[in-house]
C-alpha atoms as a PDB file:
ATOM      1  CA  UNK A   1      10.663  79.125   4.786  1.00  0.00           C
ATOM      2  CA  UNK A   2       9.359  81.238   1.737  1.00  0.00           C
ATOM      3  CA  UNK A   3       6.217  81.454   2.725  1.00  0.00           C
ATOM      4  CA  UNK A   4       5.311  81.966   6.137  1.00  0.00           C
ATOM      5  CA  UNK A   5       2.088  80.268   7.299  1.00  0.00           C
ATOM      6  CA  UNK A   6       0.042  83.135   9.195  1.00  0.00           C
ATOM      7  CA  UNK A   7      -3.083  85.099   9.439  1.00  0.00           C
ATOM      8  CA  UNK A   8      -1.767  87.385   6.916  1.00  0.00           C
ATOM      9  CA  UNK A   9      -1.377  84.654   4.447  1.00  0.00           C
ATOM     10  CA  UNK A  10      -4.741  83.302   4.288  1.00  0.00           C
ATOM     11  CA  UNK A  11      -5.706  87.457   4.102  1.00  0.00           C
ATOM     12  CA  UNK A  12      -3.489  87.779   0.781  1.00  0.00           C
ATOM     13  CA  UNK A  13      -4.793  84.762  -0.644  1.00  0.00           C
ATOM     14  CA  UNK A  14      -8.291  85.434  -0.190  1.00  0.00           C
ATOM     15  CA  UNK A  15      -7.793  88.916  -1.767  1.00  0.00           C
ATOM     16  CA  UNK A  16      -6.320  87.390  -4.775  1.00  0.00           C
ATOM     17  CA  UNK A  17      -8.870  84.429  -5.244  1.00  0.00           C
ATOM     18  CA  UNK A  18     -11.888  87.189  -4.454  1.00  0.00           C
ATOM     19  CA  UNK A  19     -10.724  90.687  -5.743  1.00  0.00           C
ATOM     20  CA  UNK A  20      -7.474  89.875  -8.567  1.00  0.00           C
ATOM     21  CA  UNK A  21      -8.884  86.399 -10.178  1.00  0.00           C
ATOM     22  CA  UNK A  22     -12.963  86.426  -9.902  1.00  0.00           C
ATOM     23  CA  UNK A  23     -13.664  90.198 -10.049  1.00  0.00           C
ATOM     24  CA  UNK A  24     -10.917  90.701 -12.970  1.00  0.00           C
ATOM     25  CA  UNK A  25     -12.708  87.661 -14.660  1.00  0.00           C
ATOM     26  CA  UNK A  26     -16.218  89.023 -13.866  1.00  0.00           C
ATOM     27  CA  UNK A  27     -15.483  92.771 -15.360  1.00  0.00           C
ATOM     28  CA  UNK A  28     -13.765  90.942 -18.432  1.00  0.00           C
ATOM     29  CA  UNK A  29     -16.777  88.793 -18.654  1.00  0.00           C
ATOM     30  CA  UNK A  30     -14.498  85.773 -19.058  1.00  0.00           C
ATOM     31  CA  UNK A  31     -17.675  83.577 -18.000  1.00  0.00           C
ATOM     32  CA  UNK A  32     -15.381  81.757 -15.354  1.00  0.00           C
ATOM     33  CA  UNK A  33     -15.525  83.938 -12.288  1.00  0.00           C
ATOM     34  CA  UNK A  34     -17.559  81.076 -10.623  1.00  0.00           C
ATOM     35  CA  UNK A  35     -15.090  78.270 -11.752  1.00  0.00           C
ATOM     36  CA  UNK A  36     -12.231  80.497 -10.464  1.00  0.00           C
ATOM     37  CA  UNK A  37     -13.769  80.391  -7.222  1.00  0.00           C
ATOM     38  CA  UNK A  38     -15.001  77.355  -6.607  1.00  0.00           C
ATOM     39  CA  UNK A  39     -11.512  76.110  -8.058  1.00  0.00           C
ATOM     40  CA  UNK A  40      -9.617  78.033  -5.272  1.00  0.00           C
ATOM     41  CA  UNK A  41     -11.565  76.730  -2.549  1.00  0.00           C
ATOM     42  CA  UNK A  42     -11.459  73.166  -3.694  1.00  0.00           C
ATOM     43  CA  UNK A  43      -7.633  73.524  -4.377  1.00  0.00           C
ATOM     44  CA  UNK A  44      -7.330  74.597  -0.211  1.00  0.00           C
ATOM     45  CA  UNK A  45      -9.646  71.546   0.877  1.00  0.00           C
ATOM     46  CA  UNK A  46      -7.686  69.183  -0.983  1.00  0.00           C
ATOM     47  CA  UNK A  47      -4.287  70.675   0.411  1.00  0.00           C
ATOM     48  CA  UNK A  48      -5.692  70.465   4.021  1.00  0.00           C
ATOM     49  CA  UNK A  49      -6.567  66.990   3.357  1.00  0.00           C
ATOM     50  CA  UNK A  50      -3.369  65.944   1.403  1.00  0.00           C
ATOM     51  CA  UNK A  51      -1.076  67.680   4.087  1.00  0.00           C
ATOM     52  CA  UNK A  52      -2.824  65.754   6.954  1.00  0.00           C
ATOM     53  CA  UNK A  53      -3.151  62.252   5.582  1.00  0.00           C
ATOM     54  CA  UNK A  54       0.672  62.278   2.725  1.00  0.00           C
ATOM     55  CA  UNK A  55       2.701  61.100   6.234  1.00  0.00           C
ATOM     56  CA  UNK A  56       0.389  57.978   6.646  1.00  0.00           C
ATOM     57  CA  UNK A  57       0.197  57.624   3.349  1.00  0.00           C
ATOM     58  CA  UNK A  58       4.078  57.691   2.364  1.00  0.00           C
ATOM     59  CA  UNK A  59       4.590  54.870   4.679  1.00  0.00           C
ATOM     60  CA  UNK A  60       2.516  52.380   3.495  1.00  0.00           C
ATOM     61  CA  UNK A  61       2.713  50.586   0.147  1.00  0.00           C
ATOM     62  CA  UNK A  62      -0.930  49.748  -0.260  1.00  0.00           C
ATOM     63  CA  UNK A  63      -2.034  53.321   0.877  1.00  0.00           C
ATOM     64  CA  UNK A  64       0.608  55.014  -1.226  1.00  0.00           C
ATOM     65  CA  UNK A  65      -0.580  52.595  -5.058  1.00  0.00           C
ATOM     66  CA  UNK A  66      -4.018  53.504  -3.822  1.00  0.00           C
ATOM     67  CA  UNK A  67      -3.143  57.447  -3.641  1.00  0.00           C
ATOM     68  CA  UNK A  68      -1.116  56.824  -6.804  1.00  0.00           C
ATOM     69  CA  UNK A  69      -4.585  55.305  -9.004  1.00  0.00           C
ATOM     70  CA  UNK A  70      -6.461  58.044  -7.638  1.00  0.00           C
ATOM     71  CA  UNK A  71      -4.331  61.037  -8.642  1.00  0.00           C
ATOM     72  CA  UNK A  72      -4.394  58.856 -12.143  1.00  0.00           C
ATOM     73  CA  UNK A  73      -8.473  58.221 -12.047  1.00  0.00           C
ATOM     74  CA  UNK A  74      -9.038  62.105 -11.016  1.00  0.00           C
ATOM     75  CA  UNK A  75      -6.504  63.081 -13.955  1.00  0.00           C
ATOM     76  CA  UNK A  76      -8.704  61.114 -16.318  1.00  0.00           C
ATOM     77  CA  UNK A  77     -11.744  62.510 -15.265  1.00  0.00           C
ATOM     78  CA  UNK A  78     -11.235  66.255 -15.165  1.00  0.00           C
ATOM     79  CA  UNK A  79      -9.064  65.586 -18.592  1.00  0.00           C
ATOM     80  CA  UNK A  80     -12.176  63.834 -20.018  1.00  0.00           C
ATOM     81  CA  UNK A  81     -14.706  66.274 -18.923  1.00  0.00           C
ATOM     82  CA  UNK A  82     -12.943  69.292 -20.371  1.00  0.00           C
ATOM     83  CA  UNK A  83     -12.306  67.531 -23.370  1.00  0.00           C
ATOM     84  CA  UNK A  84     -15.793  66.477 -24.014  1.00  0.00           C
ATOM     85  CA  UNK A  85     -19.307  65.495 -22.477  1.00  0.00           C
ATOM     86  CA  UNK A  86     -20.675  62.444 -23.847  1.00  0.00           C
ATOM     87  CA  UNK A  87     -19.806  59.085 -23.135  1.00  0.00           C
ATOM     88  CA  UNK A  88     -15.748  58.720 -24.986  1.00  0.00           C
ATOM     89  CA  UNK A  89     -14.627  60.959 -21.828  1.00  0.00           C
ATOM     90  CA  UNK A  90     -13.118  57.643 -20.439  1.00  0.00           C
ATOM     91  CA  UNK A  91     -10.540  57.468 -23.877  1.00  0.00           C
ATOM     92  CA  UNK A  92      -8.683  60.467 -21.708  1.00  0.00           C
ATOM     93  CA  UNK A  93      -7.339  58.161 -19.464  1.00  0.00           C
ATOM     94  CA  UNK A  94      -5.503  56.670 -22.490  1.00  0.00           C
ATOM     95  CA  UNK A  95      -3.178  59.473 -23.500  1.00  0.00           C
ATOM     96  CA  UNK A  96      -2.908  60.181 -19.927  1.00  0.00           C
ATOM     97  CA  UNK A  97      -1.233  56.847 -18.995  1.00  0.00           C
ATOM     98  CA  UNK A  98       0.707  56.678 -22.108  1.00  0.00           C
ATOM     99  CA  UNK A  99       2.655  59.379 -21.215  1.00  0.00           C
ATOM    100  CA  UNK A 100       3.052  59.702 -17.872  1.00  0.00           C
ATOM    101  CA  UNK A 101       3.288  55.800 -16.759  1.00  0.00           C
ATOM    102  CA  UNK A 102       6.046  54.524 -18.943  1.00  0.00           C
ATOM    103  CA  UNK A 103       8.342  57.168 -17.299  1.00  0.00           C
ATOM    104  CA  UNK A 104       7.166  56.820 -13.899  1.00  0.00           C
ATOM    105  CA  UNK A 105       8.252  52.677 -14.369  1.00  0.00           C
ATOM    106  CA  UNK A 106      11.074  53.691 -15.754  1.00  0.00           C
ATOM    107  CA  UNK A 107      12.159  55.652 -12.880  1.00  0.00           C
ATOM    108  CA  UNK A 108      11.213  52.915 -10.397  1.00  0.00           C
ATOM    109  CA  UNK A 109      13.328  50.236 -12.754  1.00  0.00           C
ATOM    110  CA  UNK A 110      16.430  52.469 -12.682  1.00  0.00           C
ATOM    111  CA  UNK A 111      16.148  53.264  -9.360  1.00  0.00           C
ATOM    112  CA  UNK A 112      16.331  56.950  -9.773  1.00  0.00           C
ATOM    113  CA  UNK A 113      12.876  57.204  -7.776  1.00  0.00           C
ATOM    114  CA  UNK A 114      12.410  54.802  -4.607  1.00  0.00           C
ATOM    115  CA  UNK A 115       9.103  53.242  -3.977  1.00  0.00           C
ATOM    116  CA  UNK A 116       8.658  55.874  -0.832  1.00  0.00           C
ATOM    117  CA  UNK A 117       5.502  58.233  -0.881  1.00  0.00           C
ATOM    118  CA  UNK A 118       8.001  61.876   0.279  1.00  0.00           C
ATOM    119  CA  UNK A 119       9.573  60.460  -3.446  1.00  0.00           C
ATOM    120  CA  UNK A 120       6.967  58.832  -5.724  1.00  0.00           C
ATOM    121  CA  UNK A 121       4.030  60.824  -5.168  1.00  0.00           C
ATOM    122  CA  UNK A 122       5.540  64.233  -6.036  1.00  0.00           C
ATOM    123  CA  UNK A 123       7.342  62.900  -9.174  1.00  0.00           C
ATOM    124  CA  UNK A 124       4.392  61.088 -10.237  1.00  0.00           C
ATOM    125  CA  UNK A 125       1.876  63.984  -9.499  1.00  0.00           C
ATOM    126  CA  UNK A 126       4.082  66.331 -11.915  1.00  0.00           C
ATOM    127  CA  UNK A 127       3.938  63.772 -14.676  1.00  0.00           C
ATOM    128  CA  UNK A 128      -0.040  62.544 -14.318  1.00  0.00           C
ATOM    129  CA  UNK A 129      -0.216  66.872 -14.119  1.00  0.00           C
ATOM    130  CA  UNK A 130       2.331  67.303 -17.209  1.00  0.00           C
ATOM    131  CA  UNK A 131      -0.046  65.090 -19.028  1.00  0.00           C
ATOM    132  CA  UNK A 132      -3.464  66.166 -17.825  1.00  0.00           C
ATOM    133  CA  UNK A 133      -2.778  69.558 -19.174  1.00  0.00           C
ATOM    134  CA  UNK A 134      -1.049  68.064 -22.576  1.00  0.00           C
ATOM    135  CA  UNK A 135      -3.823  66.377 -23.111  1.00  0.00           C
ATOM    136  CA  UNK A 136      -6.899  69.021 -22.123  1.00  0.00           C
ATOM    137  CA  UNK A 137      -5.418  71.430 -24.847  1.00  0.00           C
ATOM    138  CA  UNK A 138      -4.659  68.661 -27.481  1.00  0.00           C
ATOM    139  CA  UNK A 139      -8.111  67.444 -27.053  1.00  0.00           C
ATOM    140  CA  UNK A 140     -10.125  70.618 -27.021  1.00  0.00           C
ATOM    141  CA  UNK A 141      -8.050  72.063 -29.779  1.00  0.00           C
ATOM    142  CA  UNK A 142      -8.141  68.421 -32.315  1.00  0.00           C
ATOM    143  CA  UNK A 143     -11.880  68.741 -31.956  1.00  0.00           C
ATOM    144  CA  UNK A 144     -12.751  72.665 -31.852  1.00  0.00           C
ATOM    145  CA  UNK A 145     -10.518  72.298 -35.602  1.00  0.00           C
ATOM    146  CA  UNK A 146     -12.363  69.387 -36.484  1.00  0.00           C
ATOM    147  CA  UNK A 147     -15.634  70.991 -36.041  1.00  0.00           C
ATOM    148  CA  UNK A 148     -14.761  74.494 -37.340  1.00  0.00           C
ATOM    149  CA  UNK A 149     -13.016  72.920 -40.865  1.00  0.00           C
ATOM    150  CA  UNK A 150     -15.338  69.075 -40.957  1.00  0.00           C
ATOM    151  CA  UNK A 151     -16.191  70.535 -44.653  1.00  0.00           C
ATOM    152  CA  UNK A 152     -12.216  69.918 -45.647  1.00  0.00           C
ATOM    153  CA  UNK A 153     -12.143  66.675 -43.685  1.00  0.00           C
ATOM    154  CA  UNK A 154     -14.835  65.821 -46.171  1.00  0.00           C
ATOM    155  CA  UNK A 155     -12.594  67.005 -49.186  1.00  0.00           C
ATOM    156  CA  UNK A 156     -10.003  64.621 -48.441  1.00  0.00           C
ATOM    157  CA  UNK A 157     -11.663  61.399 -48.320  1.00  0.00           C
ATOM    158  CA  UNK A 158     -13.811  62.653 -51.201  1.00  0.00           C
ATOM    159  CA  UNK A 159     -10.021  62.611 -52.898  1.00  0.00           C
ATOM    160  CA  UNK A 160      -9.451  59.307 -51.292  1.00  0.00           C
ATOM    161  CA  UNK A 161      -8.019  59.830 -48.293  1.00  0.00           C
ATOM    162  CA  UNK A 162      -8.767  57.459 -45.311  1.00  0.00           C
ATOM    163  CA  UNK A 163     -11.421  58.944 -42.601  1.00  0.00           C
ATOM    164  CA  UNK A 164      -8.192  58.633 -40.336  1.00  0.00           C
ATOM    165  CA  UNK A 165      -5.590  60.356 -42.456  1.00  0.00           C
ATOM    166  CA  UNK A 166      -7.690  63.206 -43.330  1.00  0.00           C
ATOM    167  CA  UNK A 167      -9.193  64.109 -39.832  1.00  0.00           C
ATOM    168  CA  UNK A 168      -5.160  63.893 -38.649  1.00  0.00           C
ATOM    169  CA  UNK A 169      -4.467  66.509 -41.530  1.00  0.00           C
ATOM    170  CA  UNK A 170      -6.599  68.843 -40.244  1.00  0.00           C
ATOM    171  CA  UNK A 171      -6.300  68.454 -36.396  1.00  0.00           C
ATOM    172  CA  UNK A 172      -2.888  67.825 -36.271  1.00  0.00           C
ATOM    173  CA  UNK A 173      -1.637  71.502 -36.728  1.00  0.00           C
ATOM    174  CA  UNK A 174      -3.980  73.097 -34.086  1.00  0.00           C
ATOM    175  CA  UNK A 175      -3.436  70.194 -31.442  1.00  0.00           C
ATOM    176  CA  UNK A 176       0.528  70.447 -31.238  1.00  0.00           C
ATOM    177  CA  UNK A 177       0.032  73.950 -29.886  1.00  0.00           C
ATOM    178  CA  UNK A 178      -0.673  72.040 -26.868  1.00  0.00           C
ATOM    179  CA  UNK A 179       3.141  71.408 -26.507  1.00  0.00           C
ATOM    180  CA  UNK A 180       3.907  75.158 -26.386  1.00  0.00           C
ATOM    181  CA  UNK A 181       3.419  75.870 -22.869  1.00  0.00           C
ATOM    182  CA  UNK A 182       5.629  73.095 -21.637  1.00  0.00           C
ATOM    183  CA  UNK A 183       8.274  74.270 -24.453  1.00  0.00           C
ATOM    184  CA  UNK A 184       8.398  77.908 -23.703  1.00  0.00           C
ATOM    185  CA  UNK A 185       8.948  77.414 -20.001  1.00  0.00           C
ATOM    186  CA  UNK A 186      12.274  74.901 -20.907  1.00  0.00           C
ATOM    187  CA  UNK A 187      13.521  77.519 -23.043  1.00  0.00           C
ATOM    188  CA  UNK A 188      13.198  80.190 -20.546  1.00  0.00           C
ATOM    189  CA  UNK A 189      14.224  78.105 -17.037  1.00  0.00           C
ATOM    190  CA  UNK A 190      16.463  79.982 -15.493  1.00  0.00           C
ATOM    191  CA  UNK A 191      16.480  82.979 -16.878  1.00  0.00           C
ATOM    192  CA  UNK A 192      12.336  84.255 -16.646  1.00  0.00           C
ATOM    193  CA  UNK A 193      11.297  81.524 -14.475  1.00  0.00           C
ATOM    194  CA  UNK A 194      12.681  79.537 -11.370  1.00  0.00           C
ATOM    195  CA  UNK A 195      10.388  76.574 -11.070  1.00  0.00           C
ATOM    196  CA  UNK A 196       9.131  75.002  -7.962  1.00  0.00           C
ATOM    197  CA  UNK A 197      11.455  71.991  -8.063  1.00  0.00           C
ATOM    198  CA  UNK A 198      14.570  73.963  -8.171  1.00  0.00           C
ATOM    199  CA  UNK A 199      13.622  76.409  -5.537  1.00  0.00           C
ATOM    200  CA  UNK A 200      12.168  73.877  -3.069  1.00  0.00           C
ATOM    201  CA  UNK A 201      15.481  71.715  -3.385  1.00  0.00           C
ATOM    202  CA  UNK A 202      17.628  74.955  -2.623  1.00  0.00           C
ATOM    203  CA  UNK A 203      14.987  75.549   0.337  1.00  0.00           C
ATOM    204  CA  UNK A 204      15.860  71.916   1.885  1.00  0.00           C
ATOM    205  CA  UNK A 205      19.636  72.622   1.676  1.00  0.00           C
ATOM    206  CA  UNK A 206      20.471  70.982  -1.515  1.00  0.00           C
ATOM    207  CA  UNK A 207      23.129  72.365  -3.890  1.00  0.00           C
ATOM    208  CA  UNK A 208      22.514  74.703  -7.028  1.00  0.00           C
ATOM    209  CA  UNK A 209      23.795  71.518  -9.011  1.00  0.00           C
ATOM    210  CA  UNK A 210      22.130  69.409  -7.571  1.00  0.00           C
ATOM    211  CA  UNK A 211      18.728  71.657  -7.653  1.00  0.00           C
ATOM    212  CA  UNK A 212      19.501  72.219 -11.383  1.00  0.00           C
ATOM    213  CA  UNK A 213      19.965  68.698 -11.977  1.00  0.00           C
ATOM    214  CA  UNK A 214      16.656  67.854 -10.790  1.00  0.00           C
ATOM    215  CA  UNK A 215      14.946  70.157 -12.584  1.00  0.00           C
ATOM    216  CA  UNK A 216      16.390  69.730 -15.874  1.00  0.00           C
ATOM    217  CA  UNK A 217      15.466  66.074 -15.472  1.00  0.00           C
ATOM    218  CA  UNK A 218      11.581  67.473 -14.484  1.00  0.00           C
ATOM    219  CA  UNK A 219      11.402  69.565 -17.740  1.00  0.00           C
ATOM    220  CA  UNK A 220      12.782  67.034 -19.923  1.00  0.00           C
ATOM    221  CA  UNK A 221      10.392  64.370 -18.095  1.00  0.00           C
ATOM    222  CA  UNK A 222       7.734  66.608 -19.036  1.00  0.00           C
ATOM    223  CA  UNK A 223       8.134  67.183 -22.293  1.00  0.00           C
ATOM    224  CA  UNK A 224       8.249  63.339 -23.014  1.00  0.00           C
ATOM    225  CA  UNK A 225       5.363  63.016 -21.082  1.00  0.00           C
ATOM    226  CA  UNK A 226       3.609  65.751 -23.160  1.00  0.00           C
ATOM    227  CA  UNK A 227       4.923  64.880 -26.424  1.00  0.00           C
ATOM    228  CA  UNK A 228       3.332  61.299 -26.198  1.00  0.00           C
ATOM    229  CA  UNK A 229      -0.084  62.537 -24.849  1.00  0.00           C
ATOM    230  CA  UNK A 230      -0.787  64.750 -27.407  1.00  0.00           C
ATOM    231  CA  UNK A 231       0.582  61.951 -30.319  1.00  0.00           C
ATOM    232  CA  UNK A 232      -2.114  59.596 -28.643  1.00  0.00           C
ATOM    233  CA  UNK A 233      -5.220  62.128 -28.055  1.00  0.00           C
ATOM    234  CA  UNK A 234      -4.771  63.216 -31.847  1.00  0.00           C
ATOM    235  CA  UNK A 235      -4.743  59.045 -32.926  1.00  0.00           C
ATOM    236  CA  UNK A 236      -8.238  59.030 -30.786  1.00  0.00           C
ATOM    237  CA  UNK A 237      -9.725  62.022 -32.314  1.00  0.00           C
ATOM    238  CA  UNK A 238      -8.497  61.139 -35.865  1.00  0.00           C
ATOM    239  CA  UNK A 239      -9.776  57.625 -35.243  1.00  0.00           C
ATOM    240  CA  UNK A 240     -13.441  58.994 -33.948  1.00  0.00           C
ATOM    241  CA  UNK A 241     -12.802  57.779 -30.154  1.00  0.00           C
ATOM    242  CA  UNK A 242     -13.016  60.628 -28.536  1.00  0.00           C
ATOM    243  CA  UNK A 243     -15.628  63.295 -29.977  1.00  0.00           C
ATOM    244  CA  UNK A 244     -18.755  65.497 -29.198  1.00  0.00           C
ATOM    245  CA  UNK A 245     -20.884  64.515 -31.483  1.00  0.00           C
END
């Protein structure tokens, strides 16, 4: 077991939720000491709950779709919100199922994922979570650019370029910066970082090939996943779905 679940567990991570992330935050006047907080707690709730209902769950079809559409419907939500606070939040679930649900179906099709919760839902949590984040920081960045240079957006179609084409022009630059993140931590598996995937596997006494296998296909899942958000977020922004004004 890496971690061992004791007293002196729940000690450590309090100390680093309280002291390292919220006070650090606090004295850095970040402005999200509370959201820090409140994030930690929610995250342990929603563990306790997820660890004592995924066995009933993962053995039940119509449980395990409805757990599926609800990691999917909270994914939208929380993208949406970030990204905005008026009414277009919804157009997050777009990029979010563009990415993450053609790969998921093509997993099932090929067979290289059963339809068994201890399988699916992991797999399909990284993916809806790959693209979630993809998403958030294409979003926020397409719009924060669109706002800070609207005056050259303006330019262009006064040149006579389509409201479309010159909002993409602008926004497109900033919003691929979402894909860094996922990009950097490809480049550097297995020589900075040791992802989750690979360690659990060697954990439950799987093979280092086998362990690497699995998470090369998890990086290169992601980055498709990614890749396709971010393409569709930027068409919604460009097109005037999804804004703040």
């Amino acid at each position: 077991m890496l971690l061992p679940v004791t007293p002196a567990l729940g000690v450590v991570l309090v100390a680093l939720l309280a002291l390292a992330a919220a006070a650090v935050a606090a004295w850095a006047r970040l402005g999200r000491s509370r959201e820090i907080l409140v994030a930690g707690v929610r995250a342990a709730g929603q563990l306790a709950a997820v660890s004592l209902l995924i066995g009933w769950v993962a053995q039940r079809l119509g449980p395990l779709l409805g757990f599926l559409v609800l990691m999917f419907a909270v994914a939208a939500w929380t993208a949406g919100r970030r990204v905005t606070r008026n009414r277009t939040w919804w157009w997050a679930a777009v990029p979010i199922g563009a990415g993450a649900l053609p790969v998921v179906g093509l997993l099932l099709v090929t067979g290289l994922v059963p339809v068994r919760g201890p399988a699916l839902i992991p797999v399909a949590g990284i993916l809806i979570g790959g693209a979630l984040t993809a998403t958030v920081l294409g979003g926020r960045r397409a719009l924060d650019e669109l706002a800070t240079r609207h005056g050259e957006v303006e330019a262009g179609m006064a040149l006579g370029m389509l409201d479309r084409d010159a909002r993409l022009e602008i926004v497109r630059p900033a919003a691929a910066d979402a894909l860094l993140p996922g990009l950097d931590q490809t480049r550097t598996v297995g020589l900075v970082t040791l992802p989750g995937a690979f360690v659990g596997m060697l954990l439950g006494g799987a093979s280092p090939v086998e362990a690497g296998a699995v998470q090369l296909f998890v990086l290169v899942a992601l980055m498709a996943v990614q890749v396709v958000a971010v393409t569709v977020v930027l068409e919604l922004v460009a097109r005037g779905r999804l804004h703040r004004g």
